[in-house]
Protein backbone atom coordinates (compact mmCIF):
# COMPACT_ATOMS: atom_id res chain seq x y z
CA UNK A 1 71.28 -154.65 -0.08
CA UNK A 2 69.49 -156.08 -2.75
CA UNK A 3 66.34 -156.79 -0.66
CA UNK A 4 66.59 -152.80 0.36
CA UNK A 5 66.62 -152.17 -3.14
CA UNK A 6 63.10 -154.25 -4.07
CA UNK A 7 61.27 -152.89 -1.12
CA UNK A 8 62.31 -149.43 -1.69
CA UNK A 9 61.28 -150.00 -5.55
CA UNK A 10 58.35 -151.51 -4.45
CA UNK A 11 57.37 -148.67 -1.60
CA UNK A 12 57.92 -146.49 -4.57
CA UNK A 13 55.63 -148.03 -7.44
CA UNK A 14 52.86 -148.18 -4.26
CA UNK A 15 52.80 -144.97 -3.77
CA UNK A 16 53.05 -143.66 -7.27
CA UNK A 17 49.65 -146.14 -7.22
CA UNK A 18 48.45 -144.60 -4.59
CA UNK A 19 48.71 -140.71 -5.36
CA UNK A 20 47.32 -141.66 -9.38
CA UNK A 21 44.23 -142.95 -7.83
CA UNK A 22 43.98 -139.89 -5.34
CA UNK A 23 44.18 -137.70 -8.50
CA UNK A 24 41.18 -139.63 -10.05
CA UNK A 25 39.21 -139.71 -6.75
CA UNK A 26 39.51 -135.78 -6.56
CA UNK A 27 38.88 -135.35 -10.52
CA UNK A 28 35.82 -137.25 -9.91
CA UNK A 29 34.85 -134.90 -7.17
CA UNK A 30 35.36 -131.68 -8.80
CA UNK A 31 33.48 -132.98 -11.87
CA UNK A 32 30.36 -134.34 -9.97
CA UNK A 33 30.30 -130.97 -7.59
CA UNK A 34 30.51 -128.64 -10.75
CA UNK A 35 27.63 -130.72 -12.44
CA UNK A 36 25.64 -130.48 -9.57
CA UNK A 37 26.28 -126.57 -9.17
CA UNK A 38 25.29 -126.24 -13.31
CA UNK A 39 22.14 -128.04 -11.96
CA UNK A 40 22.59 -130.90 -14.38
CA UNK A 41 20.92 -132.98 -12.82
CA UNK A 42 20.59 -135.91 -14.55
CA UNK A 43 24.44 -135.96 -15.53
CA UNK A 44 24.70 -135.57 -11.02
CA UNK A 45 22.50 -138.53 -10.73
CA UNK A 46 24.38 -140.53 -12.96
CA UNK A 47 27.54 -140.36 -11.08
CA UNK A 48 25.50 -142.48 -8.72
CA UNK A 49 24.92 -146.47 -9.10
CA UNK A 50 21.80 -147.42 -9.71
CA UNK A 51 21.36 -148.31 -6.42
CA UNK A 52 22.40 -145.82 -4.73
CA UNK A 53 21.68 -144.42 -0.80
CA UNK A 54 22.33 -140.81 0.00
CA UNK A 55 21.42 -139.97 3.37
CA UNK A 56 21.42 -136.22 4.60
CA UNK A 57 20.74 -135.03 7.84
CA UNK A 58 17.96 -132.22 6.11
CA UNK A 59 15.91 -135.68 5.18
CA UNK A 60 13.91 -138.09 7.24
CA UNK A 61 15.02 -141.02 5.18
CA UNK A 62 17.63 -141.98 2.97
CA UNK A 63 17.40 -140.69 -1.08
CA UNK A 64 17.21 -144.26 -3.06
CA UNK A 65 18.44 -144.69 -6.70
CA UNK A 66 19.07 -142.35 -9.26
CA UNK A 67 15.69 -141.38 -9.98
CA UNK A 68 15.55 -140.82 -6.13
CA UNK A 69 18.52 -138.43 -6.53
CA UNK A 70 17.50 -136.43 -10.03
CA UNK A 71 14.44 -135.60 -8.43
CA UNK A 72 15.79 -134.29 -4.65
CA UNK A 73 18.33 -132.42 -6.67
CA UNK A 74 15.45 -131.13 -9.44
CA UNK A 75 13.63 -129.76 -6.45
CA UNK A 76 16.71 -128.41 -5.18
CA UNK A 77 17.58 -126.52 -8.16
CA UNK A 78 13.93 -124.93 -8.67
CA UNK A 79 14.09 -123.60 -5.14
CA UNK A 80 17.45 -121.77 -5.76
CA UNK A 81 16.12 -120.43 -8.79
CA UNK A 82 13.43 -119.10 -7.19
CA UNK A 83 15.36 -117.45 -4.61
CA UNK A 84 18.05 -116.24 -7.15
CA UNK A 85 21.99 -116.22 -6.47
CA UNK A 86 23.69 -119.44 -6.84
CA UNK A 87 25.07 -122.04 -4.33
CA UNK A 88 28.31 -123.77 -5.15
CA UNK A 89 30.11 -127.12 -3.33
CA UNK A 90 33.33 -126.83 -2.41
CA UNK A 91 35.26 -130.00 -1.60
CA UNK A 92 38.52 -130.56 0.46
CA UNK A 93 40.48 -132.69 3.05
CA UNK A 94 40.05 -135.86 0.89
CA UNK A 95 41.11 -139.17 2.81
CA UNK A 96 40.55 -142.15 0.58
CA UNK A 97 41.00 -145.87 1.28
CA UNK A 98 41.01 -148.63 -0.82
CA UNK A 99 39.42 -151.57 0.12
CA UNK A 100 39.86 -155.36 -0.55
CA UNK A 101 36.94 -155.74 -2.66
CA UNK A 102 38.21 -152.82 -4.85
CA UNK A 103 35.78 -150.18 -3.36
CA UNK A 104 36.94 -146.80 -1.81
CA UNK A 105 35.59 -145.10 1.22
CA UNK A 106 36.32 -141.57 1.22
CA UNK A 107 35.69 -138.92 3.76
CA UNK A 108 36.24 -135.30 3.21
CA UNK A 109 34.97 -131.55 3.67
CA UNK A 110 32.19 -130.06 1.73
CA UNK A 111 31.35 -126.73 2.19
CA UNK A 112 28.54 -124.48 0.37
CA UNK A 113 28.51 -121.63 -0.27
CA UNK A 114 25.99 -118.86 -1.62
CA UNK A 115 26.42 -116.03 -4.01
CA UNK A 116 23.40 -113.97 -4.39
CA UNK A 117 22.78 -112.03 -7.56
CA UNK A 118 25.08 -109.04 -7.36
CA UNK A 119 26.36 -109.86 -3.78
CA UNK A 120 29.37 -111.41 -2.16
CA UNK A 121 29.98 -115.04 -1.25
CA UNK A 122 28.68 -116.51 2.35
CA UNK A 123 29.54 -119.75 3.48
CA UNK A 124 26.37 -121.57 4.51
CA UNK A 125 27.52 -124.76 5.97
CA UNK A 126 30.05 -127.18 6.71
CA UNK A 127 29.62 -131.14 6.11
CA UNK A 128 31.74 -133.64 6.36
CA UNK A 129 30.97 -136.29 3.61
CA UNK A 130 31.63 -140.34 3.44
CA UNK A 131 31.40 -141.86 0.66
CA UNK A 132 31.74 -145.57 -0.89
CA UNK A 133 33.15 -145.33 -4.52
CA UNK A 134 32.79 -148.20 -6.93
CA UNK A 135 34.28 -148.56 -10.23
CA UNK A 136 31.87 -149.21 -13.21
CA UNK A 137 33.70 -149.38 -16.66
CA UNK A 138 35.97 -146.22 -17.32
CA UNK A 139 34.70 -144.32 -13.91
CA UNK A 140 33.90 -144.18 -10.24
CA UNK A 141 30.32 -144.08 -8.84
CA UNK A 142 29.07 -143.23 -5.91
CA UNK A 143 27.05 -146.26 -4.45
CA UNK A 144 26.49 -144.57 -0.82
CA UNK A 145 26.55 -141.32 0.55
CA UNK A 146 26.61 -140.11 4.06
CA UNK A 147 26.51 -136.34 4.76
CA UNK A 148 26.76 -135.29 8.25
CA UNK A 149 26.63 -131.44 8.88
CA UNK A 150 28.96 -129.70 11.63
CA UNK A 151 26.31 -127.80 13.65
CA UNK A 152 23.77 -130.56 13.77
CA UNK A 153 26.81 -132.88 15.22
C-alpha cells in the first residue's frame, strides 16, 4: 500500500508539473501574439533567440535571426497599415512536450483573422504552428518556427 501511496503522490506532483508549465507555455503565447498584433515589433522579435529560423509557407526561404524577423514583421505591419483594418492571431489546441535536453516542441492552431475599419471580423486562414521553445533566464524563446497553412497542405 505504501508503494500505491508514492506513485500516486508522485503521478500527482508530475502532473501538477506538467499543467504549471502548460500555463507558462500558453502565457507566453498570448503575450508574443498580442505584441505582434500591437505591431511591436521589436518586443515580437525578441521573443525569438538570436538564432532563430521561422519558416512560412508565404516565403521562399526560411526568416534568420531576429533582425531577420523585426524586419519581415516591419514590412508586415506597413502593408496592413496601408490597407487599414487590423489582423489579429488567435492561438489554440496547444500540445506541448518536453524534451530531454529541456526544450519544448509545441504544435498548435493559429488562426488570423481581419477586422477592417468599421467592419466585422473574417477569418483569413488557418495554420498549424510547431514550435521549439528554449528557456533563456526568466522566459521561453522561440528558437524555430514552422508554420504550415491548411489550404496549401
Amino acid at each position: 500500500m505504501t508503494v500505491e501511496l508514492a506513485g500516486s503522490a508522485e503521478r500527482a506532483l508530475q502532473s501538477r508539473k506538467f499543467a504549471a508549465l502548460y500555463a507558462q507555455v500558453q502565457r507566453f503565447y498570448a503575450h508574443q501574439m498580442q505584441i505582434l498584433d500591437a505591431h511591436d515589433t521589436e518586443r515580437w522579435a525578441a521573443t525569438f533567440t538570436e538564432d532563430a529560423v521561422f519558416e512560412l509557407p508565404s516565403l521562399p526561404a526560411p526568416v534568420l535571426a531576429r533582425d531577420g524577423l523585426a524586419h519581415y514583421v516591419r514590412a508586415g505591419a506597413a502593408r496592413q497599415r496601408r490597407a487599414g483594418g487590423r489582423l489579429n492571431h488567435w492561438v489554440g489546441m496547444l500540445d506541448v512536450q518536453p524534451q530531454a535536453d529541456g526544450s519544448l516542441h509545441t504544435r498548435c492552431s493559429a488562426l488570423v483573422y481581419l477586422t477592417p475599419s468599421g467592419g466585422s471580423s473574417k477569418a483569413l486562414y488557418a495554420y498549424v504552428m510547431e514550435d521549439v521553445l528554449v528557456r533563456t533566464h526568466t522566459t521561453w524563446r522561440t528558437a524555430h518556427r514552422r508554420v504550415t497553412r491548411d489550404d496549401l497542405a
